[in-house]
PDB file of N, CA and C in Angstrom:
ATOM      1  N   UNK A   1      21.634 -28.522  13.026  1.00  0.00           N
ATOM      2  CA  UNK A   1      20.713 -28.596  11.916  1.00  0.00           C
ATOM      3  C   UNK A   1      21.386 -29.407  10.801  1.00  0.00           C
ATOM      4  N   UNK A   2      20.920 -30.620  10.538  1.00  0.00           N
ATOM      5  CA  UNK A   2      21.148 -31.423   9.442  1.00  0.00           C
ATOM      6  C   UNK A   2      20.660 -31.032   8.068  1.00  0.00           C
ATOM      7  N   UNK A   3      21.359 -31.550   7.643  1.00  0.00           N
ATOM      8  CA  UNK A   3      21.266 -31.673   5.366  1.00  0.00           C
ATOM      9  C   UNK A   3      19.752 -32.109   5.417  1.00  0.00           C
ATOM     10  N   UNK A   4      19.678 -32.580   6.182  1.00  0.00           N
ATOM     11  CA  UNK A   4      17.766 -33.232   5.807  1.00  0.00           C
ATOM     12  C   UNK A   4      16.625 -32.323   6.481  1.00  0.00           C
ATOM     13  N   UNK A   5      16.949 -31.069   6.996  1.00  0.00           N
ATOM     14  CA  UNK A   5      15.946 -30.258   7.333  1.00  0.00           C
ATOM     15  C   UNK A   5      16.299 -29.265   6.332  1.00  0.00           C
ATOM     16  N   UNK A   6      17.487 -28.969   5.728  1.00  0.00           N
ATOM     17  CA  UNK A   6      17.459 -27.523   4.623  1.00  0.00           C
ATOM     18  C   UNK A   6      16.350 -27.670   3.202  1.00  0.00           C
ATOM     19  N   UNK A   7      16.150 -28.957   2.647  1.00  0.00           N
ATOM     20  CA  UNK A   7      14.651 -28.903   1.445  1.00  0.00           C
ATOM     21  C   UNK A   7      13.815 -28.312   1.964  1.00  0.00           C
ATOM     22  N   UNK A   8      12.949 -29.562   2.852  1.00  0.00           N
ATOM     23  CA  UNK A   8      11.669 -28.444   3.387  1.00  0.00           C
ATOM     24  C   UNK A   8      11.848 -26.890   3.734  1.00  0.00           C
ATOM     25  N   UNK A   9      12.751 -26.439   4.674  1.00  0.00           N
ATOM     26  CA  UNK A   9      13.116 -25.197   4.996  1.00  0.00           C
ATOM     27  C   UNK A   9      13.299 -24.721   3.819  1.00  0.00           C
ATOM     28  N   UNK A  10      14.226 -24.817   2.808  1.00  0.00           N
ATOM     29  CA  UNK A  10      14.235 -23.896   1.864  1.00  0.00           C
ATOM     30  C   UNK A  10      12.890 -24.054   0.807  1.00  0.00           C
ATOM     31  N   UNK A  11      12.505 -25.078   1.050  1.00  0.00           N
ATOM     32  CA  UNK A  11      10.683 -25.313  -0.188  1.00  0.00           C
ATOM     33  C   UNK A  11       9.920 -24.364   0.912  1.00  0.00           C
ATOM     34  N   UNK A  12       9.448 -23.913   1.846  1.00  0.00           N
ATOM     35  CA  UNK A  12       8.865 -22.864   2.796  1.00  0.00           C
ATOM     36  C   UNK A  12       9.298 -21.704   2.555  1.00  0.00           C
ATOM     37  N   UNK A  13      10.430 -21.310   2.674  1.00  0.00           N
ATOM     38  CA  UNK A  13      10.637 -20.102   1.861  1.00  0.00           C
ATOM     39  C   UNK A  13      10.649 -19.850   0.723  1.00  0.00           C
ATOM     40  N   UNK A  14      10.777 -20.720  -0.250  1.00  0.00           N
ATOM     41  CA  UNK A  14      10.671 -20.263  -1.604  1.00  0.00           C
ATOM     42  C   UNK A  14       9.122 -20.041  -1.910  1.00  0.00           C
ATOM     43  N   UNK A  15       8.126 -20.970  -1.234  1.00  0.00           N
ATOM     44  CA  UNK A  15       6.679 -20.338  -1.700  1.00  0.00           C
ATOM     45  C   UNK A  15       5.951 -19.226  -0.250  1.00  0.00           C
ATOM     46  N   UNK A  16       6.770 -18.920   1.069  1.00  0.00           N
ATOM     47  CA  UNK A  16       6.330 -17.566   1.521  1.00  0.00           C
ATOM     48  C   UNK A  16       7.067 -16.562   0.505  1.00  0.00           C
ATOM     49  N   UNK A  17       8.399 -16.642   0.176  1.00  0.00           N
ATOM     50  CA  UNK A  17       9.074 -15.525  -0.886  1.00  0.00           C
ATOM     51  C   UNK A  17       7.951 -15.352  -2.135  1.00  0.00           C
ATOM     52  N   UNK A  18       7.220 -16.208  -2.636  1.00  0.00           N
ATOM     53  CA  UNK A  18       6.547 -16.205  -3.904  1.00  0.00           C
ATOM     54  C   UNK A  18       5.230 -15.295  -3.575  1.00  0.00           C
ATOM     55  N   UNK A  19       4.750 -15.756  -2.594  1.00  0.00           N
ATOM     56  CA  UNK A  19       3.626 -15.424  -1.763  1.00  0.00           C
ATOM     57  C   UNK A  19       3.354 -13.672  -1.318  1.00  0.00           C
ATOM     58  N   UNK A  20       4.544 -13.927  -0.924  1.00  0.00           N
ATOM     59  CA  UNK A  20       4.854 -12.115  -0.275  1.00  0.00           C
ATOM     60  C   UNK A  20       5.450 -11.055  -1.399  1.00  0.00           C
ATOM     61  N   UNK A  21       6.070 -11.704  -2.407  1.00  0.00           N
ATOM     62  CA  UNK A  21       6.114 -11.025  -3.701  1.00  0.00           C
ATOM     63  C   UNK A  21       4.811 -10.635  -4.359  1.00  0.00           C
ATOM     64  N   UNK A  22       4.008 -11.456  -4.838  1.00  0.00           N
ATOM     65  CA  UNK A  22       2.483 -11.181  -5.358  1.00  0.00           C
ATOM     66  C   UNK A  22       2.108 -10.639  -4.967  1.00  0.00           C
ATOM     67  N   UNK A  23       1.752 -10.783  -2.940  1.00  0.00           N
ATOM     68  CA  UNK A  23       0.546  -9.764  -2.138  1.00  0.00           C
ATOM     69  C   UNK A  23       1.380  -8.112  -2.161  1.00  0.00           C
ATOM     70  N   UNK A  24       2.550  -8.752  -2.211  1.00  0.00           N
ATOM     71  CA  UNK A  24       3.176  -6.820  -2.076  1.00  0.00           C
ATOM     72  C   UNK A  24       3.335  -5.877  -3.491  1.00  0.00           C
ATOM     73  N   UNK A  25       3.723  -6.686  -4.570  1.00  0.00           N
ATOM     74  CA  UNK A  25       3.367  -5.903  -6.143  1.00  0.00           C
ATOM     75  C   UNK A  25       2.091  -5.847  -6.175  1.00  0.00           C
ATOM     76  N   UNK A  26       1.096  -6.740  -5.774  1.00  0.00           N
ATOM     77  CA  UNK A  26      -0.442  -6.194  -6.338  1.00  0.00           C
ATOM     78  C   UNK A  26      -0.809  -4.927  -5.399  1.00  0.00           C
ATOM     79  N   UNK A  27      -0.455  -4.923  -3.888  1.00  0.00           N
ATOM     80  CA  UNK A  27      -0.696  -3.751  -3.323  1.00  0.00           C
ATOM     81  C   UNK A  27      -0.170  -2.392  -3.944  1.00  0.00           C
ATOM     82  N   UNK A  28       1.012  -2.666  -4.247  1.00  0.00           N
ATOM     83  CA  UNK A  28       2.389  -1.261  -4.713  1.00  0.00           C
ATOM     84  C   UNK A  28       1.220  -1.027  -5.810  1.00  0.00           C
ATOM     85  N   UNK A  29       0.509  -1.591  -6.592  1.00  0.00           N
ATOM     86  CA  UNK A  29      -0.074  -1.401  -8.019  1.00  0.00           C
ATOM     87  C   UNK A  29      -1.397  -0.818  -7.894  1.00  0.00           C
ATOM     88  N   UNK A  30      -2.012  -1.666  -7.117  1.00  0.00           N
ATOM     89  CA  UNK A  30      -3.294  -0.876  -6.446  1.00  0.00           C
ATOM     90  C   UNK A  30      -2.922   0.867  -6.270  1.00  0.00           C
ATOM     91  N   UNK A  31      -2.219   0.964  -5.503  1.00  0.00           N
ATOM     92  CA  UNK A  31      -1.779   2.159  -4.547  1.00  0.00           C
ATOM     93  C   UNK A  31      -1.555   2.752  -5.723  1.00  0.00           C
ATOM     94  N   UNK A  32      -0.954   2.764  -6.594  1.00  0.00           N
ATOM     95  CA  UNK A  32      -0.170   3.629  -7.715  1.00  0.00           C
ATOM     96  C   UNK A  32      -1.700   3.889  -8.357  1.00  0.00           C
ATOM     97  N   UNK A  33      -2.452   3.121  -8.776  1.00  0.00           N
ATOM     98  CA  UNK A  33      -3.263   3.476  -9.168  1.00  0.00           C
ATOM     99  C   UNK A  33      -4.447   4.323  -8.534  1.00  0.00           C
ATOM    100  N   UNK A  34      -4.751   4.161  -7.425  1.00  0.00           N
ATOM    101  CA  UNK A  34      -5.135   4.934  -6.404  1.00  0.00           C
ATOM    102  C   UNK A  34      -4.880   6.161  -6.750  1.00  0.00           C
ATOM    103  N   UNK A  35      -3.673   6.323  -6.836  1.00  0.00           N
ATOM    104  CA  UNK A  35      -3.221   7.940  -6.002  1.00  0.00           C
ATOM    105  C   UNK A  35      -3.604   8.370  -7.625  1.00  0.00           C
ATOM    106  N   UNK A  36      -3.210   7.910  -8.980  1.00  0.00           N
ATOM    107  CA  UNK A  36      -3.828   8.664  -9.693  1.00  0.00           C
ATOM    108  C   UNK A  36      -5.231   9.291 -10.278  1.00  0.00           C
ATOM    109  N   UNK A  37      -5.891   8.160  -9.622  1.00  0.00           N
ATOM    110  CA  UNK A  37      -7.521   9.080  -9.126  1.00  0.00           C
ATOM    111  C   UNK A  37      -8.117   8.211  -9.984  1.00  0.00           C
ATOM    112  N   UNK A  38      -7.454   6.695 -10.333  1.00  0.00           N
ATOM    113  CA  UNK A  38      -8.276   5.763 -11.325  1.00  0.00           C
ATOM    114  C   UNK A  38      -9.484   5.106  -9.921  1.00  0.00           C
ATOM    115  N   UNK A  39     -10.662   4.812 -10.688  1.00  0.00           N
ATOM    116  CA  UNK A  39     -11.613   4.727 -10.122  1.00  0.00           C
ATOM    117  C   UNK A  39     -11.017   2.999  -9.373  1.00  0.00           C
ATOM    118  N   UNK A  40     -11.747   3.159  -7.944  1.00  0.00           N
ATOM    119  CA  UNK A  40     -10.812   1.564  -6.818  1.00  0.00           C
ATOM    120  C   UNK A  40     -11.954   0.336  -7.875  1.00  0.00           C
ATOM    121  N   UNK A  41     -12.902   0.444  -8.379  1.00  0.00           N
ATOM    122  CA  UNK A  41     -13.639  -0.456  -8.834  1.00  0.00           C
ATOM    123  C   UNK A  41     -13.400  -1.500  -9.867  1.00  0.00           C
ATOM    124  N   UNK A  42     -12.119  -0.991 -10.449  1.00  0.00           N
ATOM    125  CA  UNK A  42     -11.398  -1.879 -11.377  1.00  0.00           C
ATOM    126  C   UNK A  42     -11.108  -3.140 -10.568  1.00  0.00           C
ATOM    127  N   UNK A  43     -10.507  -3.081  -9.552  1.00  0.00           N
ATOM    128  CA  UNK A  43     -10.163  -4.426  -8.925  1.00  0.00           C
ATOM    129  C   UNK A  43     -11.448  -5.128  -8.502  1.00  0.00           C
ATOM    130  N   UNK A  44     -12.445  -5.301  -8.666  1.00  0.00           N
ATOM    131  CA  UNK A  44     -13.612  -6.255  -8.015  1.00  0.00           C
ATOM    132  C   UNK A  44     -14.198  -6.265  -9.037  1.00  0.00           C
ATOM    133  N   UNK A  45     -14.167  -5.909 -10.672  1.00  0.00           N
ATOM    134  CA  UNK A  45     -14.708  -6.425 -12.235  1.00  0.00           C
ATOM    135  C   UNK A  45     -13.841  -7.883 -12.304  1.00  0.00           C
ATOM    136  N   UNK A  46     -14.721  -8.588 -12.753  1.00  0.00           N
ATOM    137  CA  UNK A  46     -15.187  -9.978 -13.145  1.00  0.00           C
ATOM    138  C   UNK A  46     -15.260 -11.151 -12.230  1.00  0.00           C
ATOM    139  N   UNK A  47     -15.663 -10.424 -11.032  1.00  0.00           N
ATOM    140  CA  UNK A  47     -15.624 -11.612 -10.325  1.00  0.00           C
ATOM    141  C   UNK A  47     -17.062 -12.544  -9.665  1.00  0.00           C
ATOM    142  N   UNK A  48     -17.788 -10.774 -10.063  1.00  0.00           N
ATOM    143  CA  UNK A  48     -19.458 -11.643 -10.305  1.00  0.00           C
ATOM    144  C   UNK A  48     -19.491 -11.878 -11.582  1.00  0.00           C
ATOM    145  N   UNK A  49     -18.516 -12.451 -12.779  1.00  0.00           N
ATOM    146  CA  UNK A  49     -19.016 -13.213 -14.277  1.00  0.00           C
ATOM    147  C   UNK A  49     -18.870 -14.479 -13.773  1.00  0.00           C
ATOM    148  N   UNK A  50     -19.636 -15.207 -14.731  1.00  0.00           N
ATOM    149  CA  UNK A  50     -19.676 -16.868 -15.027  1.00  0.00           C
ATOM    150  C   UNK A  50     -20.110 -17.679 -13.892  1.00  0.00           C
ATOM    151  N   UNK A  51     -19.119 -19.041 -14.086  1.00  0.00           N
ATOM    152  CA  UNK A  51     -19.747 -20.183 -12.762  1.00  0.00           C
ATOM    153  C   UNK A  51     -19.222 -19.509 -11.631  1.00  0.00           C
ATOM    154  N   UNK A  52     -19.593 -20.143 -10.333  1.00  0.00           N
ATOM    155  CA  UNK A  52     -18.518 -20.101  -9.450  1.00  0.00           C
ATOM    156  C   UNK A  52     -17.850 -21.052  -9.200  1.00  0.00           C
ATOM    157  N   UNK A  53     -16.706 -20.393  -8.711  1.00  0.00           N
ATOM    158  CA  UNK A  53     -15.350 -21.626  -8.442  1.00  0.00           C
ATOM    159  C   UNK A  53     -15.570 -22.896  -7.711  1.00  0.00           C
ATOM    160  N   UNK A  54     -16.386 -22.822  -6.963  1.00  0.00           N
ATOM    161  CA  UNK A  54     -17.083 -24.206  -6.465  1.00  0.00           C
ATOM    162  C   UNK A  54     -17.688 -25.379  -6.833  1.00  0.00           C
ATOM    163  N   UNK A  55     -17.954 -24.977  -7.657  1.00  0.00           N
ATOM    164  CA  UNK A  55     -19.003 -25.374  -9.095  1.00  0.00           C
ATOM    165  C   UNK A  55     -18.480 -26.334  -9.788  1.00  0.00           C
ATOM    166  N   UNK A  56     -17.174 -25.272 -10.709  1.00  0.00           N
ATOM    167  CA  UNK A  56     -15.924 -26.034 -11.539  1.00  0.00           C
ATOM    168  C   UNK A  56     -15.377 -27.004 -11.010  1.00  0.00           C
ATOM    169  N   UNK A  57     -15.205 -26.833  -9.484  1.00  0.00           N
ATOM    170  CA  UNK A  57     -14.041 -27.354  -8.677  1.00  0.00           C
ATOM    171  C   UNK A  57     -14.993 -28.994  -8.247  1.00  0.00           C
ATOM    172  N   UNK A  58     -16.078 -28.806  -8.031  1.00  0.00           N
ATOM    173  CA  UNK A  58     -17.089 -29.876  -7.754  1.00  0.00           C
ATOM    174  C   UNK A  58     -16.954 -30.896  -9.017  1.00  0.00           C
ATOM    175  N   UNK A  59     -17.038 -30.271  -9.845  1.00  0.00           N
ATOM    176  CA  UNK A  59     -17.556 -30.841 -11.460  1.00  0.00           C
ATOM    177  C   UNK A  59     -16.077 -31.456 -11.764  1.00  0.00           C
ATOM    178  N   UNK A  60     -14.890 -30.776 -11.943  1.00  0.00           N
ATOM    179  CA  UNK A  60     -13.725 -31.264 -12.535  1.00  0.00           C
ATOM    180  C   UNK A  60     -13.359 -32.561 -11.272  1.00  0.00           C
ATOM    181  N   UNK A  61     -13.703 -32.527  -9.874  1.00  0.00           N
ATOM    182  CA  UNK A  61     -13.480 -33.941  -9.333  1.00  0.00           C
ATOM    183  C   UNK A  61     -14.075 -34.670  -9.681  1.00  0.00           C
ATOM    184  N   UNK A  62     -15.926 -34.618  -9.636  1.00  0.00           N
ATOM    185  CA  UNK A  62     -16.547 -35.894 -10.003  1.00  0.00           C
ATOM    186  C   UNK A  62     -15.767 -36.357 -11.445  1.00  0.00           C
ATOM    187  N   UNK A  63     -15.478 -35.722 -12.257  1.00  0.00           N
ATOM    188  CA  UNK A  63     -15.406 -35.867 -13.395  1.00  0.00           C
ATOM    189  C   UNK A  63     -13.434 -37.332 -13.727  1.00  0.00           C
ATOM    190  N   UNK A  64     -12.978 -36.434 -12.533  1.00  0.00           N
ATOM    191  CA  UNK A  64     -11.536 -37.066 -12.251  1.00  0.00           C
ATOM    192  C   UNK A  64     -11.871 -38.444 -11.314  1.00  0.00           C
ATOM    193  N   UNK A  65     -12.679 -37.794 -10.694  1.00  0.00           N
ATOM    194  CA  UNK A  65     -12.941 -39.762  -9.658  1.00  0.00           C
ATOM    195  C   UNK A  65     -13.698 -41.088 -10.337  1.00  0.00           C
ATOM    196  N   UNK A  66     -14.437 -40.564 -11.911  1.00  0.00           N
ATOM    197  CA  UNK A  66     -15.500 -41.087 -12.584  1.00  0.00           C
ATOM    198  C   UNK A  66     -14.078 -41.682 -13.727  1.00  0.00           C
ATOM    199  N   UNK A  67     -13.218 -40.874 -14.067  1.00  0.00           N
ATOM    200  CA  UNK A  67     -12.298 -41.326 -14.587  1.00  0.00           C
ATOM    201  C   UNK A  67     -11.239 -42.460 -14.396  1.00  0.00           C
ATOM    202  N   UNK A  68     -11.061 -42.331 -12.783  1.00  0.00           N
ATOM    203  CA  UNK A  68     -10.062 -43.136 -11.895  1.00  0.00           C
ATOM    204  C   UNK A  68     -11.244 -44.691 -12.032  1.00  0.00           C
ATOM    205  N   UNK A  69     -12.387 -44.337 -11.338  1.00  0.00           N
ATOM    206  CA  UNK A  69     -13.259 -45.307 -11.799  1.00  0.00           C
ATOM    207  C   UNK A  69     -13.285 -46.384 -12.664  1.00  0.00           C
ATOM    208  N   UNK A  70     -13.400 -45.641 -13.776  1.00  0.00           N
ATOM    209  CA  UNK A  70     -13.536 -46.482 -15.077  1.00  0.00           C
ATOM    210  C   UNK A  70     -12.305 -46.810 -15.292  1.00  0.00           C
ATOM    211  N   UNK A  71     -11.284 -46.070 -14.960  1.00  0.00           N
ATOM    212  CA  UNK A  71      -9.731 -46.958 -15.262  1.00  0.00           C
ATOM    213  C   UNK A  71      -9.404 -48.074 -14.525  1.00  0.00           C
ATOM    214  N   UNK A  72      -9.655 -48.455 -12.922  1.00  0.00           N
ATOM    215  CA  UNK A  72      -9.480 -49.624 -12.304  1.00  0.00           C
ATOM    216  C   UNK A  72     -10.188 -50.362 -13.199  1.00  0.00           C
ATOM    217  N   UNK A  73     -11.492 -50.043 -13.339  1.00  0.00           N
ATOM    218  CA  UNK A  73     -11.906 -51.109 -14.256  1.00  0.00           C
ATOM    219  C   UNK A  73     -11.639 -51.929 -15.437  1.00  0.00           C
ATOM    220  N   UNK A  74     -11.286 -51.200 -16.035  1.00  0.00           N
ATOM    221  CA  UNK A  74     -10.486 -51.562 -17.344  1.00  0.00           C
ATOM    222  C   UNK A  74      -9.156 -52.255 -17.143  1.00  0.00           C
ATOM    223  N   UNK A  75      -8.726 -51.355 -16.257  1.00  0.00           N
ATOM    224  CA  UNK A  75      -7.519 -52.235 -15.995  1.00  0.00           C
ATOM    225  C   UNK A  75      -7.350 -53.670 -15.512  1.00  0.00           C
ATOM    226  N   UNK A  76      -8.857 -53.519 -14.610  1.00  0.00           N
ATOM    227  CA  UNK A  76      -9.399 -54.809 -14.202  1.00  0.00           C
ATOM    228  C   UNK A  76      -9.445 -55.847 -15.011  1.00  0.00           C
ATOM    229  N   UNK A  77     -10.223 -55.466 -15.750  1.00  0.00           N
ATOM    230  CA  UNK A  77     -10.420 -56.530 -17.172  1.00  0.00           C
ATOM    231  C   UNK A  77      -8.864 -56.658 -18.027  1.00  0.00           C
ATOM    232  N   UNK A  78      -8.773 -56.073 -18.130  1.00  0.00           N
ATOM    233  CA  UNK A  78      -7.282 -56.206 -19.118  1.00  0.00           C
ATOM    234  C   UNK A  78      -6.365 -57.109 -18.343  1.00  0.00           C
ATOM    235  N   UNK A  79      -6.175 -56.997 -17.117  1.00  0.00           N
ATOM    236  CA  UNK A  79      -5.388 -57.571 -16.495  1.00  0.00           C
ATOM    237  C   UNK A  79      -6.320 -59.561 -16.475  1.00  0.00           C
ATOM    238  N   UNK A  80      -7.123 -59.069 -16.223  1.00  0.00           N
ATOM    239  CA  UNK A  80      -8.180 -60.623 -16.050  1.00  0.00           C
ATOM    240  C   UNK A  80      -7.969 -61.532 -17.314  1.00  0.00           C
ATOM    241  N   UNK A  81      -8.168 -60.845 -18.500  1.00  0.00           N
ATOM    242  CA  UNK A  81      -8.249 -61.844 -19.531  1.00  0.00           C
ATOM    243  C   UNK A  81      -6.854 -61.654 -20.727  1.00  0.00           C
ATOM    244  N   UNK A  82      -5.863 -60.773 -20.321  1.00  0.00           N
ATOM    245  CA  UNK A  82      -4.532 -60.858 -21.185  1.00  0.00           C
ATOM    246  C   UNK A  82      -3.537 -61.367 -20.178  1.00  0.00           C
ATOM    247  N   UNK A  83      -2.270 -61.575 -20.341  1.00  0.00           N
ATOM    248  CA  UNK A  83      -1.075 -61.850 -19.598  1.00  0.00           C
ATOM    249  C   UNK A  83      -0.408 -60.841 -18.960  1.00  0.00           C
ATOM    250  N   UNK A  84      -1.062 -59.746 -19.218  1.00  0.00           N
ATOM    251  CA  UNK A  84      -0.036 -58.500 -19.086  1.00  0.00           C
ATOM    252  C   UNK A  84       0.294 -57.939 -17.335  1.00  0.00           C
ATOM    253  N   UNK A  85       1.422 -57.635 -17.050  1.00  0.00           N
ATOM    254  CA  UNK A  85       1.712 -57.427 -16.069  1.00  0.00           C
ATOM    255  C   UNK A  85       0.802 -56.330 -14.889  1.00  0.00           C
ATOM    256  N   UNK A  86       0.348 -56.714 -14.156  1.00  0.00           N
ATOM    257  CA  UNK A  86      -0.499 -55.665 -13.179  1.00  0.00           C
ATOM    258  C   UNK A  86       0.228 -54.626 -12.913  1.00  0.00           C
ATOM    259  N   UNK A  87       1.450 -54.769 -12.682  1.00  0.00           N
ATOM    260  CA  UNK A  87       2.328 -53.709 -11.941  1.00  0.00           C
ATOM    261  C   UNK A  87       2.444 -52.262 -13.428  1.00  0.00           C
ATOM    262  N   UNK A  88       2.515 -52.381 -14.111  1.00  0.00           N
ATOM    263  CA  UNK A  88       2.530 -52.024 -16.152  1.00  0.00           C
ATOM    264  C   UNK A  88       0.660 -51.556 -15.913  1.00  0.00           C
ATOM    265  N   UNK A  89       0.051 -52.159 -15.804  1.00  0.00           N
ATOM    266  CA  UNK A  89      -1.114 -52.101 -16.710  1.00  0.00           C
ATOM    267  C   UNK A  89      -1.886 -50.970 -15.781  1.00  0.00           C
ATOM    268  N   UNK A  90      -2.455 -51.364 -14.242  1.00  0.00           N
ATOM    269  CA  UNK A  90      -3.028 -50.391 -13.409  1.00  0.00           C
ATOM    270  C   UNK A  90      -2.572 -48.973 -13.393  1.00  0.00           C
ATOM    271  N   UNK A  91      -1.592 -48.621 -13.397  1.00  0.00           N
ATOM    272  CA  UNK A  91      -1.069 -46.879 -13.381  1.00  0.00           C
ATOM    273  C   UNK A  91      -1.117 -46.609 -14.237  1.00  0.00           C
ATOM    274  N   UNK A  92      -0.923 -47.364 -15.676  1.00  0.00           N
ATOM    275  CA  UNK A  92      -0.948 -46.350 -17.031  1.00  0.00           C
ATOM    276  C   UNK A  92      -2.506 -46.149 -17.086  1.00  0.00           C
ATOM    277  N   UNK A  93      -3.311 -47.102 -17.018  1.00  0.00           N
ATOM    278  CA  UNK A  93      -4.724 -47.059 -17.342  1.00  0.00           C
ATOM    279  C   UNK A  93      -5.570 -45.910 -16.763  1.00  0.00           C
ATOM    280  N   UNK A  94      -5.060 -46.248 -15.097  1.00  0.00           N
ATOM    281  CA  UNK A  94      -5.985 -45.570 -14.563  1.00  0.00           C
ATOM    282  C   UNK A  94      -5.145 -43.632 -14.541  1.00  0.00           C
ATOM    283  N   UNK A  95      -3.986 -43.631 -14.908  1.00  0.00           N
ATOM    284  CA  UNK A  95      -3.756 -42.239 -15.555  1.00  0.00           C
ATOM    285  C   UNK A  95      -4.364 -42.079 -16.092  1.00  0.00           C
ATOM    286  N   UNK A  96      -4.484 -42.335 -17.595  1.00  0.00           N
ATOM    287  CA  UNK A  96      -4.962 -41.892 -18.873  1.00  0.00           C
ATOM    288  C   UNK A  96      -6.552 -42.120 -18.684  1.00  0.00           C
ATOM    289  N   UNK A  97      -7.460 -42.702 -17.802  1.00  0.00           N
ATOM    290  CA  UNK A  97      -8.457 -42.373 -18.130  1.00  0.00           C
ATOM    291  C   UNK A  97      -9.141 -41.067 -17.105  1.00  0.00           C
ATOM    292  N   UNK A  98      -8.331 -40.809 -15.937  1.00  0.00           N
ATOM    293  CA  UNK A  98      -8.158 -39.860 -14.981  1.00  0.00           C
ATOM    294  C   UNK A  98      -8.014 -38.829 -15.993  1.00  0.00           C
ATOM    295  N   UNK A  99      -7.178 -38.395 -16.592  1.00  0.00           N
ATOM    296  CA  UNK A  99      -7.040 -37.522 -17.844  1.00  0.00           C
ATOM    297  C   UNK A  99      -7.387 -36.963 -18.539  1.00  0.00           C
ATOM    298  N   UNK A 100      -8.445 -38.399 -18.965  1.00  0.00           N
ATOM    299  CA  UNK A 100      -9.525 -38.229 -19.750  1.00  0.00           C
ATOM    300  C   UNK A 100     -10.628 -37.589 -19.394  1.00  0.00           C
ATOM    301  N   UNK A 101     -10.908 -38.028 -17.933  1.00  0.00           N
ATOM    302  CA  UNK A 101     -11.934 -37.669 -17.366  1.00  0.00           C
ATOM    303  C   UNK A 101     -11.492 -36.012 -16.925  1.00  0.00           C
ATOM    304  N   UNK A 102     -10.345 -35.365 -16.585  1.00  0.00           N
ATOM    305  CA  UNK A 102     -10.245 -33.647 -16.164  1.00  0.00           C
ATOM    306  C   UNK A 102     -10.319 -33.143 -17.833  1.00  0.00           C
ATOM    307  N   UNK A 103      -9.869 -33.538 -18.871  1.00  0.00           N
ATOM    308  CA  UNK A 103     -10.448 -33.033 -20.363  1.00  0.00           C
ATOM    309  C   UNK A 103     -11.945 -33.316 -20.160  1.00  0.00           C
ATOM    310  N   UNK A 104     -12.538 -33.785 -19.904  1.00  0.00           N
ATOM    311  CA  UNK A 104     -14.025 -33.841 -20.274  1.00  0.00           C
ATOM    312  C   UNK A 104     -15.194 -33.150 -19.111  1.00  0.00           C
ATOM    313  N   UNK A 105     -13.920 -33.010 -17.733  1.00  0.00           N
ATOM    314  CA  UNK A 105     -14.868 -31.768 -17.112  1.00  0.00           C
ATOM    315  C   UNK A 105     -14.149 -30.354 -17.731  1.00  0.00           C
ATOM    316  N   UNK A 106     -12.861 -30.097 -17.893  1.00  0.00           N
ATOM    317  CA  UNK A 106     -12.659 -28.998 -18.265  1.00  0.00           C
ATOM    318  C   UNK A 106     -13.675 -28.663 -19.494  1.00  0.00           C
ATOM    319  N   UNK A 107     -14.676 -29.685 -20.535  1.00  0.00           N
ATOM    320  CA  UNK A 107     -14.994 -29.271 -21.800  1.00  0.00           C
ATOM    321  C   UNK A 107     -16.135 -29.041 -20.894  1.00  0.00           C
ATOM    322  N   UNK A 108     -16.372 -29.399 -19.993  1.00  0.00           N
ATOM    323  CA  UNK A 108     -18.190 -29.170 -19.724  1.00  0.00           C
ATOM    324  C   UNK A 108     -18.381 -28.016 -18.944  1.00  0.00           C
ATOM    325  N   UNK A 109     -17.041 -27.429 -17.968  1.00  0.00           N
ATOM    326  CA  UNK A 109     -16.638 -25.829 -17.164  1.00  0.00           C
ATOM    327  C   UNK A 109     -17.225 -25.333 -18.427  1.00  0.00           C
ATOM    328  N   UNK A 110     -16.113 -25.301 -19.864  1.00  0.00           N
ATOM    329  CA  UNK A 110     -16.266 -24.625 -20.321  1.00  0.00           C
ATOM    330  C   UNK A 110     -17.531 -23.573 -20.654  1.00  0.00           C
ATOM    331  N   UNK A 111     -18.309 -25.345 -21.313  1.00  0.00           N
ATOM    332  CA  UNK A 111     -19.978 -24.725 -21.827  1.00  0.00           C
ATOM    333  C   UNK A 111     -20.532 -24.204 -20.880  1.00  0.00           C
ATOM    334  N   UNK A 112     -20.382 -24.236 -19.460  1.00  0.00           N
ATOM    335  CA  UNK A 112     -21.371 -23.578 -18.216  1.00  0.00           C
ATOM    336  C   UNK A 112     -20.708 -22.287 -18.626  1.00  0.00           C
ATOM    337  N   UNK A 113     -19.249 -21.818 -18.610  1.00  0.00           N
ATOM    338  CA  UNK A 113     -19.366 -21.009 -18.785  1.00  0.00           C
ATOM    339  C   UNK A 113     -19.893 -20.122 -19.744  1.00  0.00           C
ATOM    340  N   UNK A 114     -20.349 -20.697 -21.341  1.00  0.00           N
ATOM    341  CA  UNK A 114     -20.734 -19.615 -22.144  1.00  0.00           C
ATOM    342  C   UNK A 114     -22.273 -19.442 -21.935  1.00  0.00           C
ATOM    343  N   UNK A 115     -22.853 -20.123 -21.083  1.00  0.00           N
ATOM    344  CA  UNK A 115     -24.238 -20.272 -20.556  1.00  0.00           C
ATOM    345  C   UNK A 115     -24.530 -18.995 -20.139  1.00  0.00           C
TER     346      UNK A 115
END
């Protein structure tokens, strides 16, 4: 076993270790609460509130691919009619308007949610 299989191997265990920590404290917690005769219904409150996760998850991509979008573009142009280097201009652009675009679905999750 080589130096170049221990990352991955150890990045696999560090998120089953993360994994199996969470599922086993939320059980130990459940249970504790259980046995003191707190009603089991606490754990399944709020999960019929608001959008559903599908929803958000739909909305914050279009919203990120509409962003990536409009940034080739721009970058398009910027690059077309200034001197400026392509290699410089395409990744910053189309970051920051990608960016722009998950701020402006996260603002619109939001309002569904106070709907």
């Amino acid at each position: 076993m080589g130096p170049e299989i221990l990352i991955p191997l150890s990045f696999f265990l560090m998120i089953f270790g993360i994994v199996y920590l969470v599922y086993s404290t939320r059980n130990r917690e459940r249970l504790a609460l259980i046995e003191k005769g707190v009603d089991a219904s606490i754990f399944s409150q709020g999960k019929d509130k608001g959008v559903p996760m599908w929803k958000v998850f739909i909305l914050n991509l279009a919203f990120l691919l509409i962003g990536s979008g409009v940034g080739i573009f721009i970058a398009l142009l910027i690059t077309t009619y200034t001197g400026l280097n392509d290699g410089a201009v395409y990744p910053s652009i189309i970051i920051t308007m990608a960016g722009i675009g998950l701020l402006a679905g996260f603002n619109k999750a939001k309002e569904l949610d106070k709907e």
